[in-house]
C-alpha atoms as a PDB file:
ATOM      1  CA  UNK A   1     -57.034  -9.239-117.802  1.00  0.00           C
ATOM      2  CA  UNK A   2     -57.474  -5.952-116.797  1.00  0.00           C
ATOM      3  CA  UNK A   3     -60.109  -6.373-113.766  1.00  0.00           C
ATOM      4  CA  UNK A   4     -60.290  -4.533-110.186  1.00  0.00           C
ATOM      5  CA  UNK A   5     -60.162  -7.012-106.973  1.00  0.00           C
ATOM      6  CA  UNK A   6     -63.832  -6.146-106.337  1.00  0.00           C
ATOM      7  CA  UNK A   7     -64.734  -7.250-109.881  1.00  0.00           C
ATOM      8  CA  UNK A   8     -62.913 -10.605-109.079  1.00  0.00           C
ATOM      9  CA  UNK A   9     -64.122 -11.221-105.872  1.00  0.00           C
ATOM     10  CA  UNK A  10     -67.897 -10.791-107.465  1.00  0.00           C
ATOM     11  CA  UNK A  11     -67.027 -13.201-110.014  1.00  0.00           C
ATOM     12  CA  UNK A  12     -65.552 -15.644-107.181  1.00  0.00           C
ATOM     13  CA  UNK A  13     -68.654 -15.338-105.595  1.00  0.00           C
ATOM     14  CA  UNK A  14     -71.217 -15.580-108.464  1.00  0.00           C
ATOM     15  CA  UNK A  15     -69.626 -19.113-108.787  1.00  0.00           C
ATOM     16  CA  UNK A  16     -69.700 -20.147-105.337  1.00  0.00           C
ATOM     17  CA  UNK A  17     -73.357 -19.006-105.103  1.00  0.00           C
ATOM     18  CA  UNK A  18     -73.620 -21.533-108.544  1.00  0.00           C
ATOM     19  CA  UNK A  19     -71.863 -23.985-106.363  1.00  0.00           C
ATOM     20  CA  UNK A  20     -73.742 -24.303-103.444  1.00  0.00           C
ATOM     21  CA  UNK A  21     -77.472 -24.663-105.104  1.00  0.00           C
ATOM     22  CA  UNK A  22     -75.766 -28.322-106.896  1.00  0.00           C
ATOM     23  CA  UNK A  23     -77.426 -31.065-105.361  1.00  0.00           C
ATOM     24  CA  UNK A  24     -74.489 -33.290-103.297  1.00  0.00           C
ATOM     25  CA  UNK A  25     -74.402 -36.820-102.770  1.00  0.00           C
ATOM     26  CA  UNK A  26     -71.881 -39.605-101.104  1.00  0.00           C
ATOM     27  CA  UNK A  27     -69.062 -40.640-103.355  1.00  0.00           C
ATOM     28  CA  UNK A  28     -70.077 -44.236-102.065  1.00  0.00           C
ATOM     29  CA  UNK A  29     -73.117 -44.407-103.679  1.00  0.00           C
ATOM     30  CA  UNK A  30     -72.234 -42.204-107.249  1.00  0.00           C
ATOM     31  CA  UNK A  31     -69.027 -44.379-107.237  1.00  0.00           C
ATOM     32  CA  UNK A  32     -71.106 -47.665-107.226  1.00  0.00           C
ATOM     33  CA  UNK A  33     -73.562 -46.306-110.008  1.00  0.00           C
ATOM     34  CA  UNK A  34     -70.953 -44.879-112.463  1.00  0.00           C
ATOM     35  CA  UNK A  35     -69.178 -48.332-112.148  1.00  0.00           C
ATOM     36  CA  UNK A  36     -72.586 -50.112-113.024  1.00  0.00           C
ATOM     37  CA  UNK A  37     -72.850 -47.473-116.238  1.00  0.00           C
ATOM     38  CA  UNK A  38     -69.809 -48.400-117.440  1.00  0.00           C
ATOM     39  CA  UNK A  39     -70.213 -52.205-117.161  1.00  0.00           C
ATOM     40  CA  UNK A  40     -73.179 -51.510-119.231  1.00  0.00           C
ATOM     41  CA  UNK A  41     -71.593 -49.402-121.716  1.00  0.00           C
ATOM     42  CA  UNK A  42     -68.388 -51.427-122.067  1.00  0.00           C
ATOM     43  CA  UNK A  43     -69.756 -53.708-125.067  1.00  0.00           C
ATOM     44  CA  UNK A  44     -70.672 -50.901-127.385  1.00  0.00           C
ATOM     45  CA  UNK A  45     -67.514 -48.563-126.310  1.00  0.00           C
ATOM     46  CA  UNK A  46     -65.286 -48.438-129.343  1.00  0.00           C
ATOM     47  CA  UNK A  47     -61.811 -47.744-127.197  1.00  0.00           C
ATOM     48  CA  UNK A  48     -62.595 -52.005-125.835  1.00  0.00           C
ATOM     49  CA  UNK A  49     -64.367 -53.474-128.565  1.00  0.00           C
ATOM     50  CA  UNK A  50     -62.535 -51.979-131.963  1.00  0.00           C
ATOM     51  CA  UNK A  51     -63.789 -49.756-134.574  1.00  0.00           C
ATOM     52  CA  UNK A  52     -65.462 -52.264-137.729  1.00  0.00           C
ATOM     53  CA  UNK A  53     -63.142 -51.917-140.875  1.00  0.00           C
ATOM     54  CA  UNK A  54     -66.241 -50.604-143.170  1.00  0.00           C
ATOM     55  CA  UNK A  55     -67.322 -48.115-140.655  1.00  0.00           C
ATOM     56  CA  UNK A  56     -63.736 -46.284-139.734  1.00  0.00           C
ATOM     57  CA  UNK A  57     -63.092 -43.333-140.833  1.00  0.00           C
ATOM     58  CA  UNK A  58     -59.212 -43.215-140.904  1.00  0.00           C
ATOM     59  CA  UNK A  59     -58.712 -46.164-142.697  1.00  0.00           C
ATOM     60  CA  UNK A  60     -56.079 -45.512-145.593  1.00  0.00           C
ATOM     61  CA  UNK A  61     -58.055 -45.413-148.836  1.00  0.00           C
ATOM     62  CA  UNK A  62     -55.150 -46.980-150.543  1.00  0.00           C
ATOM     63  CA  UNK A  63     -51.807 -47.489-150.935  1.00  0.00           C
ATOM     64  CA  UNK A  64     -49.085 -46.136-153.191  1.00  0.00           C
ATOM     65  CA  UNK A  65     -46.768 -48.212-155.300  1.00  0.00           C
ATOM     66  CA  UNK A  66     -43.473 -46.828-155.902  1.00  0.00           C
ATOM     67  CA  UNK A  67     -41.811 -48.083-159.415  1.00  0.00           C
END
């Protein structure tokens, strides 16, 4: 891209004035909570449990014969 330094250090700070309004919190306590979500989550998550034959959507249709 074809910008000046001065538009680039504008855009750097735009973002770091974005940045520094975001709420923070300790890793020890978001770390605990995202753990709990995903326990929850785990029994309806289709990557643990398996997609249902009738209700995936890249099942082959059918097969070919060759004669």
């Amino acid at each position: 891209q074809d910008m000046t330094e001065k538009e680039l250090l504008k855009m750097e700070l735009d973002q770091l004035k974005k940045e520094v309004k975001n709420e923070r919190q300790m890793v020890s306590k978001t770390g605990k909570e995202i753990k709990e979500y995903i326990e929850s989550m785990s029994g309806e998550d289709p990557l643990l449990k398996g997609v249902p034959e009738d209700k995936n959507p890249f099942k082959e249709k059918g097969g070919c014969t060759i004669s």
